[in-house]
Protein backbone atom coordinates (compact mmCIF):
# COMPACT_ATOMS: atom_id res chain seq x y z
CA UNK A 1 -205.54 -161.54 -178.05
CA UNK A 2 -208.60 -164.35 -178.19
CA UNK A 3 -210.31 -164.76 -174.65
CA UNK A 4 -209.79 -168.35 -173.24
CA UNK A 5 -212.72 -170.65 -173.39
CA UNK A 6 -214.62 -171.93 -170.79
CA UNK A 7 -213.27 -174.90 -169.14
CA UNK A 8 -209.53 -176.25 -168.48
CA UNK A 9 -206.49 -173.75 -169.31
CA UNK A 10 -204.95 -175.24 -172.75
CA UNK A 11 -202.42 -177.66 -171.45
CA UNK A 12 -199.66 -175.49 -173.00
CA UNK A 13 -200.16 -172.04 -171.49
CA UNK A 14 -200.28 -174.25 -168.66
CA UNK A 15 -197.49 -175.99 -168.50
CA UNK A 16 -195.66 -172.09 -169.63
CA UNK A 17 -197.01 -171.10 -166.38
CA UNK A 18 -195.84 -173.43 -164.10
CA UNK A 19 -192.46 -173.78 -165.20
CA UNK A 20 -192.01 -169.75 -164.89
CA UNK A 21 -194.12 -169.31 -161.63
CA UNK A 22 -192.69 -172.40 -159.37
CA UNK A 23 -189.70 -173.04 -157.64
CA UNK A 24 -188.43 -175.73 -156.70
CA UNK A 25 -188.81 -177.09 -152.58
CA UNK A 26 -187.12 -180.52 -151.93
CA UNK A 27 -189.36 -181.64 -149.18
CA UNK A 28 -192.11 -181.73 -152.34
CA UNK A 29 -192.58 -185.05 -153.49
CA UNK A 30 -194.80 -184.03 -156.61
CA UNK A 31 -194.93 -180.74 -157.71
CA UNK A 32 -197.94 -179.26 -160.21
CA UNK A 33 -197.99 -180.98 -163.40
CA UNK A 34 -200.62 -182.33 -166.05
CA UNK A 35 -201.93 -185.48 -165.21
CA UNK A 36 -201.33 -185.59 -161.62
CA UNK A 37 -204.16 -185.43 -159.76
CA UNK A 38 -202.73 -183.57 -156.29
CA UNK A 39 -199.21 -182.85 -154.42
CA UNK A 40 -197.21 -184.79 -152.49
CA UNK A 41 -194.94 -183.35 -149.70
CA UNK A 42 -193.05 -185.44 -147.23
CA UNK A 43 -193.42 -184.66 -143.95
CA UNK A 44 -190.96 -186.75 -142.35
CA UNK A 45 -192.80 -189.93 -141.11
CA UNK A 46 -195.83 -189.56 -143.85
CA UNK A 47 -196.71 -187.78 -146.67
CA UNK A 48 -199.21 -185.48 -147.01
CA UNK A 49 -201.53 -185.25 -150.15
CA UNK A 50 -203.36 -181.90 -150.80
CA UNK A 51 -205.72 -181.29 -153.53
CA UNK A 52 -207.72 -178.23 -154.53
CA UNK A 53 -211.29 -178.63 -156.65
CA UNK A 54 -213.95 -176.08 -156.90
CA UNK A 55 -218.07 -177.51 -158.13
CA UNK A 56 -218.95 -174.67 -159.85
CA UNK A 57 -222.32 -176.03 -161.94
CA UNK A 58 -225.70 -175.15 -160.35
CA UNK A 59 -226.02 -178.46 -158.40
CA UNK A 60 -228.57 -179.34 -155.33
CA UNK A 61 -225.56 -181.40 -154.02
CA UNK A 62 -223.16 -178.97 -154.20
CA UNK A 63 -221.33 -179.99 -150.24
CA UNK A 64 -221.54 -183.38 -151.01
CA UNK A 65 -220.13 -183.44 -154.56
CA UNK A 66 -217.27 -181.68 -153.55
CA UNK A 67 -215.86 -183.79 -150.77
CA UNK A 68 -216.24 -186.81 -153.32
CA UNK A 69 -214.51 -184.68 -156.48
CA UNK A 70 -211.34 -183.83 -154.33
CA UNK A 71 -211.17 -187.18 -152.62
CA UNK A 72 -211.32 -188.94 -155.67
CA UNK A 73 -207.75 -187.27 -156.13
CA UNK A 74 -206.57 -188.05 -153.11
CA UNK A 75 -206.81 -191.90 -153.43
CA UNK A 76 -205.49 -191.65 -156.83
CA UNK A 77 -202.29 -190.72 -155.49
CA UNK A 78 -202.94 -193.83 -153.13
CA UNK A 79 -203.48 -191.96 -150.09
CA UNK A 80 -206.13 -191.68 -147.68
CA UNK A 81 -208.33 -188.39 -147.57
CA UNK A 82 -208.32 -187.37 -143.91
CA UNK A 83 -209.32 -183.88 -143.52
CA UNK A 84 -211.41 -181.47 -145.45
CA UNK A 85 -211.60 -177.43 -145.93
CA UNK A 86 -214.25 -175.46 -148.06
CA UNK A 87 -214.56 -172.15 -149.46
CA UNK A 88 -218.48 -171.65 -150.04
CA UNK A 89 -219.21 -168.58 -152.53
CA UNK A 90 -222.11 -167.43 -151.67
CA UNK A 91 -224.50 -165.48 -154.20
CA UNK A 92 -225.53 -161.75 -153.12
CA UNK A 93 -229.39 -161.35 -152.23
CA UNK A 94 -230.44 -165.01 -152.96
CA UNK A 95 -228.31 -166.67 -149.76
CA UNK A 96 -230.53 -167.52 -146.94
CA UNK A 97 -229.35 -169.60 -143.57
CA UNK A 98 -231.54 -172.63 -145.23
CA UNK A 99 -229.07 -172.60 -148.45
CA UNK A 100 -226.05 -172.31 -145.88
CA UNK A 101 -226.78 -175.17 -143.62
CA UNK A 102 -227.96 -177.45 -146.62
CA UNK A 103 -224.31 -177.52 -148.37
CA UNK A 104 -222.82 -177.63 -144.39
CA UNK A 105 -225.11 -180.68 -144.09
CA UNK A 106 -224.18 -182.22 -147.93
CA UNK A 107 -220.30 -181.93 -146.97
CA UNK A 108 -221.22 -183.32 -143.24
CA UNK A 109 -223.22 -186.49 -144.54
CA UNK A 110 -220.58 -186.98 -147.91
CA UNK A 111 -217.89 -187.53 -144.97
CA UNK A 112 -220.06 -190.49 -143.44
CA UNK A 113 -218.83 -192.84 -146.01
CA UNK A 114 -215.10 -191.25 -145.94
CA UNK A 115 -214.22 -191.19 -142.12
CA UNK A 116 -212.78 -187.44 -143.09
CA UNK A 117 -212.98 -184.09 -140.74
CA UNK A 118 -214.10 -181.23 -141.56
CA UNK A 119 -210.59 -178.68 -140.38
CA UNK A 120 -211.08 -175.02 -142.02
CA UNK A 121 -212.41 -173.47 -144.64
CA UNK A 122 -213.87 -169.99 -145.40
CA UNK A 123 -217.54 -168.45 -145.80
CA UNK A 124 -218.36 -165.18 -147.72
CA UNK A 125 -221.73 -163.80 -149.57
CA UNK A 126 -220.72 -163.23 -152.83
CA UNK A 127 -220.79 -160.00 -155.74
CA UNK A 128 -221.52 -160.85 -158.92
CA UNK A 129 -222.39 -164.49 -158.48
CA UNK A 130 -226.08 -166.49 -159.69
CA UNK A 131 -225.19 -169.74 -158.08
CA UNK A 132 -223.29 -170.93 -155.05
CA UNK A 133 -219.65 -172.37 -155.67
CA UNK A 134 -217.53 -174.40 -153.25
CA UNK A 135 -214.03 -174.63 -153.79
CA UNK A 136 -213.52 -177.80 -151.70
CA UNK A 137 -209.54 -178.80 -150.16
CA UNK A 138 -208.80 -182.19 -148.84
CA UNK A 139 -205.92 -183.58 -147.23
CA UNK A 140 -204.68 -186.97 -146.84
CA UNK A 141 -201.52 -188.88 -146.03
CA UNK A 142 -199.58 -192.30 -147.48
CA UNK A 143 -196.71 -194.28 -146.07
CA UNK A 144 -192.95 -192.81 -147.60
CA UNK A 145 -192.65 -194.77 -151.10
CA UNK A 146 -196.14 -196.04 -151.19
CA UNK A 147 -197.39 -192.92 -153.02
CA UNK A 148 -198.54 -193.39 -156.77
CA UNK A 149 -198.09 -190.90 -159.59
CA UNK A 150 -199.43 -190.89 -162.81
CA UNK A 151 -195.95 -190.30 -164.27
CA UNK A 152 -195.18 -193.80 -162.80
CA UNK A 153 -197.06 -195.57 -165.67
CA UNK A 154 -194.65 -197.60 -167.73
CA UNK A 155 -194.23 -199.12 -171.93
CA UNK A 156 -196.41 -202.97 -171.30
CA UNK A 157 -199.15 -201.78 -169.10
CA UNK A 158 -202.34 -202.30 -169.44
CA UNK A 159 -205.11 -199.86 -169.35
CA UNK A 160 -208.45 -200.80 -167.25
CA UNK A 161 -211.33 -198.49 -166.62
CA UNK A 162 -214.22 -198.83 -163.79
CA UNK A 163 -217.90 -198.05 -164.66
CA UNK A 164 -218.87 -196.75 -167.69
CA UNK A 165 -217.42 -193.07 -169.10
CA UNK A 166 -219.24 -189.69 -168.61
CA UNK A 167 -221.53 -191.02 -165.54
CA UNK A 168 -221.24 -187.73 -164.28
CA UNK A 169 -221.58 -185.62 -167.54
CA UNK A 170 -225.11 -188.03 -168.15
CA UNK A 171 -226.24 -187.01 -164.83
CA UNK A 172 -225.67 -183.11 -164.78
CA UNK A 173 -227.29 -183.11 -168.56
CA UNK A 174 -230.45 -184.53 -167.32
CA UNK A 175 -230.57 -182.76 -164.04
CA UNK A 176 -229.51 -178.85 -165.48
CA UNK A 177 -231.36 -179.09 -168.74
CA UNK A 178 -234.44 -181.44 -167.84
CA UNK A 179 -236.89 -179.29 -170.62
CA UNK A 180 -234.41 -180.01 -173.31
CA UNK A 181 -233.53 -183.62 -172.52
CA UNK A 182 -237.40 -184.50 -172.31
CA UNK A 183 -237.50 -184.38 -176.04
CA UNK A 184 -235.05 -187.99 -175.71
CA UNK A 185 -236.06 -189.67 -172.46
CA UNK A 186 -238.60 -189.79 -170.61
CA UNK A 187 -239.06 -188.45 -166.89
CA UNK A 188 -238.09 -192.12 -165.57
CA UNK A 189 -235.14 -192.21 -167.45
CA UNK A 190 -233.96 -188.57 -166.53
CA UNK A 191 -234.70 -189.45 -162.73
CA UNK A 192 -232.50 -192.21 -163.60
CA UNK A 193 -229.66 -190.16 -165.08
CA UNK A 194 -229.48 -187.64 -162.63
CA UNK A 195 -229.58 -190.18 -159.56
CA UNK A 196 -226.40 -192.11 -161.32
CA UNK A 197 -224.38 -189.14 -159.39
CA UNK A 198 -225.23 -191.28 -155.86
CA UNK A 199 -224.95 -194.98 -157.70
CA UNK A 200 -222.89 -196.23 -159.33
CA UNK A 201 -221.86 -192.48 -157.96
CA UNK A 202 -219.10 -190.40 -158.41
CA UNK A 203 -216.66 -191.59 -156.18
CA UNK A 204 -213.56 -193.49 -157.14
CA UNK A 205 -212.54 -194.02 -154.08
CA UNK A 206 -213.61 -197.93 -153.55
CA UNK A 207 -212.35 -198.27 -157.16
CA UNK A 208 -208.79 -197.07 -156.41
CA UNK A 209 -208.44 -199.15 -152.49
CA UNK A 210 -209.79 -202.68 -154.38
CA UNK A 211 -207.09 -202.17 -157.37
CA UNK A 212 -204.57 -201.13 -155.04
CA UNK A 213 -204.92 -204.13 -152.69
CA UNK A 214 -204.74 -207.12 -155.87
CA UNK A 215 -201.18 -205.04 -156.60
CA UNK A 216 -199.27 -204.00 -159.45
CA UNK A 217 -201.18 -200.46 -159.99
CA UNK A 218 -198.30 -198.22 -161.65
CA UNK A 219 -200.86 -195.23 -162.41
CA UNK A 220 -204.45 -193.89 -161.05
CA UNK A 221 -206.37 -191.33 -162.65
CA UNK A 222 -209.56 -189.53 -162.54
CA UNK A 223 -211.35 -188.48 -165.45
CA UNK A 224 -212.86 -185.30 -165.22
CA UNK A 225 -213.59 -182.01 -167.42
CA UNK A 226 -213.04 -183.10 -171.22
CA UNK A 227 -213.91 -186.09 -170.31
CA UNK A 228 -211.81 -190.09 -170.88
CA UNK A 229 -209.99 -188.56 -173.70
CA UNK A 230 -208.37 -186.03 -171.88
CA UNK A 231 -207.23 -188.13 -168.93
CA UNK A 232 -205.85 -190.72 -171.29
CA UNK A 233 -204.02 -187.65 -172.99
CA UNK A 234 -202.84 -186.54 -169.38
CA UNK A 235 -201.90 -189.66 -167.87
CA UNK A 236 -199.64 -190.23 -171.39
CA UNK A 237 -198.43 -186.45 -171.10
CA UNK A 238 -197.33 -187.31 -167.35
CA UNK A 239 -195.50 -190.24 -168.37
CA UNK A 240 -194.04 -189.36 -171.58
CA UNK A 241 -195.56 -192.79 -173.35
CA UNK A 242 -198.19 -193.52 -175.89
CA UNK A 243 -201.45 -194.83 -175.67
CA UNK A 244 -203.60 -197.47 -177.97
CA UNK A 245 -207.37 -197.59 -176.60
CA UNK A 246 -209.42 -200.46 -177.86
CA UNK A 247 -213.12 -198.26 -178.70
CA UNK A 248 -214.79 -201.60 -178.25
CA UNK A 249 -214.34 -201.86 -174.66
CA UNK A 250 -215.50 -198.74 -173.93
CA UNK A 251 -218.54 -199.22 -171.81
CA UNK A 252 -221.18 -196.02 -172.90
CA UNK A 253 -224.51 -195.84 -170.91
CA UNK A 254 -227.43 -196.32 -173.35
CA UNK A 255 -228.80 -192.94 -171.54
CA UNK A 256 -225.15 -190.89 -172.60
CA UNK A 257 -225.16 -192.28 -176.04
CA UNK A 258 -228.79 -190.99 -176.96
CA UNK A 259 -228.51 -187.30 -175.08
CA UNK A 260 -224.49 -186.76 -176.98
CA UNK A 261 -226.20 -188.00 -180.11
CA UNK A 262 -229.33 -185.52 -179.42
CA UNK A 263 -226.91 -182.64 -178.70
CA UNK A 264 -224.22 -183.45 -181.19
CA UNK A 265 -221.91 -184.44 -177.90
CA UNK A 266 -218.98 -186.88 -178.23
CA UNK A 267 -218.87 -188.79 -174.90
CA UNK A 268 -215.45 -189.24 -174.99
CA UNK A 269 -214.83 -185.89 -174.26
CA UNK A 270 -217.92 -185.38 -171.65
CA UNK A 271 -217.25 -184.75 -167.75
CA UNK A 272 -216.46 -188.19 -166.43
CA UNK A 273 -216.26 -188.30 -162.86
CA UNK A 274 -216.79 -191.96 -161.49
CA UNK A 275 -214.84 -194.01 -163.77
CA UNK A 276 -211.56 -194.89 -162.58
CA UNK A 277 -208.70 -195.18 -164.77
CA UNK A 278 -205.83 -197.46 -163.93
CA UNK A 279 -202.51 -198.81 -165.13
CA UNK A 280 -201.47 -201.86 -164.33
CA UNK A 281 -198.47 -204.36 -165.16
CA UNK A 282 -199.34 -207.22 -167.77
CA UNK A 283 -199.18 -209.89 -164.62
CA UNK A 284 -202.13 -208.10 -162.47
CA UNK A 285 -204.57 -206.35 -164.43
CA UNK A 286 -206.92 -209.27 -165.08
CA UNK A 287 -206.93 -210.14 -161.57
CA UNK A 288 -207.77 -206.63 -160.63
CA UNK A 289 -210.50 -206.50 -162.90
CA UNK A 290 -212.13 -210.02 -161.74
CA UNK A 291 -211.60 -208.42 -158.15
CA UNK A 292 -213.66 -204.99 -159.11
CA UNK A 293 -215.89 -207.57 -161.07
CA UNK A 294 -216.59 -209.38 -157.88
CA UNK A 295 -217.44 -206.22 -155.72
CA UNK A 296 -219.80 -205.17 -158.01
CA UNK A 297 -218.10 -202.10 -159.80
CA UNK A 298 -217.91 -202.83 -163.48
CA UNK A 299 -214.30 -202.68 -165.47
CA UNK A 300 -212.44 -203.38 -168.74
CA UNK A 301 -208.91 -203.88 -170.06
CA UNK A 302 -209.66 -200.57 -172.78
CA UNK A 303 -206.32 -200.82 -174.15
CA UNK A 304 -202.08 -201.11 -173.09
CA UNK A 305 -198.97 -198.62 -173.08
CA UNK A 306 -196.97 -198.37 -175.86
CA UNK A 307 -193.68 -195.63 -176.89
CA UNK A 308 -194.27 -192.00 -176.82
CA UNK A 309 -193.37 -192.07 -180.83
CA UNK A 310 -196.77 -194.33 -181.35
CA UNK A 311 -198.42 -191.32 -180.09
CA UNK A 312 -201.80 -191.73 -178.57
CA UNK A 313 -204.27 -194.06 -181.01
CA UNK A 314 -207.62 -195.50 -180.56
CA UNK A 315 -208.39 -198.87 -182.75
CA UNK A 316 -212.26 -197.99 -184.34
CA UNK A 317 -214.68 -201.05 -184.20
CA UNK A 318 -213.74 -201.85 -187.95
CA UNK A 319 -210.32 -201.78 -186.80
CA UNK A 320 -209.52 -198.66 -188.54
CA UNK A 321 -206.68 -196.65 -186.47
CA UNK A 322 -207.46 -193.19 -185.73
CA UNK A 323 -205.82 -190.60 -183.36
CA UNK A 324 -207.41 -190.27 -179.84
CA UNK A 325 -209.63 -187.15 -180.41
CA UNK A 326 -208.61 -183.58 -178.64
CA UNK A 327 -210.79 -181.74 -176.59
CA UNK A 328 -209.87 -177.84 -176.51
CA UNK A 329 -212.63 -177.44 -173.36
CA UNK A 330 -215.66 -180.07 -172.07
CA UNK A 331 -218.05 -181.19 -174.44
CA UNK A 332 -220.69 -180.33 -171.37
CA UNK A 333 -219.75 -176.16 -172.01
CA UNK A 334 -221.17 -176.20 -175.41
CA UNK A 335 -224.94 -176.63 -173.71
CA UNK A 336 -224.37 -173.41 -170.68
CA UNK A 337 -223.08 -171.34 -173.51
């Protein structure tokens, strides 16, 4: 039997898994599933949102990216991230107190901007490891009924994204393979590649409260390993519709384009966290993209629901309609291989 790549379990052996290995609980609101980015369980007079997500690339901001990375879940589920526990894996012979307090004081200064607690976690030096990983855990809560789900996305809505896709897969490119990407940019542009991971940043989490406030948000999603494809694949998978993306409205940093064209990359299936993908009904989504328009964060109508039986299309710029490509792992794993 073939080893798995690296990267994402194939959505099938996934979905295998989960409907042999969980049983049901009625007090859980949402249960594992693809597309849905954390569980719900109601606990009477709130719900509380948990979500799991480990940073396992070779990243100076290691603390700090993974408070952002599981809160971006949380608020997708249109909760607020509260409290925070992290499992730091630490490497054998090459962890020293100065590595240990600088993640403490990345997670410490990433909850600044969050108003979350730090509540639990776990600390252990490592065997076999070359790099530190954090598995981070963040709570939240929501009002009863107020939750969101990406299975909630319904035939007629409209598709808008935030930002431009693969922020975060530009940023790791330039900042884990600096040598290589020096043949394409120069050293201002790769400062300015890997500092995209602080601004426009990562987080979704302003993205997610302005859409929610203008109203009619069916459906919140973040877009992480393999990239926009993949979430627009999950968030159809979760609702059982189809999908036609408009390729034209894609927004595509100059700086991604020229590094996926260097390493024979397609950015739709790159590491995308930072854009924010939401459906909306017909009536609001304009308004909630003038609203992220007028705080600054960039977005775009990229396309609108349609039946499961259309299956998931993207129109081409000469209006040619292809299928929405398929991304077996992250386009990122074919340059640590």
């Amino acid at each position: 039997m073939a080893n798995i790549p690296v990267g994402k379990l194939p959505a099938n052996l996934l979905i295998d898994l989960l409907h042999r290995y969980t049983s049901p609980d009625e007090r859980i609101v949402l249960g594992p599933g693809i597309g849905e980015d954390a569980t719900i369980i109601n606990m009477g007079d709130r719900y509380l949102v948990a979500k799991t997500d480990p940073v396992t690339f070779a990243t100076d901001q290691i603390g700090w990216y993974a408070v952002h990375v599981n809160a971006n879940d949380i608020v997708c589920c249109g909760a607020t991230p509260r409290w925070f526990l992290a499992t730091l894996l630490l490497p054998e012979n090459e962890t020293t107190p100065e590595l240990v307090e600088t993640i403490f004081r990345q997670i410490a200064e990433a909850f600044d901007s969050l108003n979350v607690s730090l509540c639990g976690g776990h600390t252990e030096i490592t065997y076999g490891l070359d790099r530190p990983i954090v598995v981070g855990q963040m709570l939240g809560e929501v009002a009863p009924n107020r939750h969101i789900t990406s299975s909630g996305t319904q035939i007629g809505d409209k598709l808008i994204l935030t930002k431009s896709i693969a922020i975060e897969g530009t940023a790791l490119i330039a900042k884990e393979k600096p040598d290589a990407v020096r043949g394409v940019l120069d050293d201002q542009a790769i400062q300015r590649c890997v500092s995209l991971l602080r601004s426009p940043g990562i987080s979704v989490v302003r993205d997610a409260r302005l859409a929610i406030e203008v109203g009619g948000v069916r459906a919140l999603h973040d877009p992480t390993e393999g990239g926009i494809a993949t979430a627009l694949r999950e968030l159809a998978q979760a609702a059982d519709v189809g999908l036609l993306i408009e390729e034209e409205q894609l927004s595509v940093l100059p700086e991604c384009d020229l590094l996926c064209q260097h390493f024979g990359l397609n950015p739709l299936g790159l590491i995308a966290s930072g854009s924010l993908l939401i459906a909306a009904d017909e009536d609001h989504a304009r308004s909630i993209v003038e609203r992220l328009k007028l705080e600054d964060i960039w977005a775009s109508v990229i396309g609108e629901v349609v039946p499961a039986d259309q299956g998931c299309k993207m129109r081409k710029t000469d209006q040619r309609l292809d299928k929405l490509p398929v991304f077996a792992r992250d386009e990122i794993t074919r340059l640590f291989e």
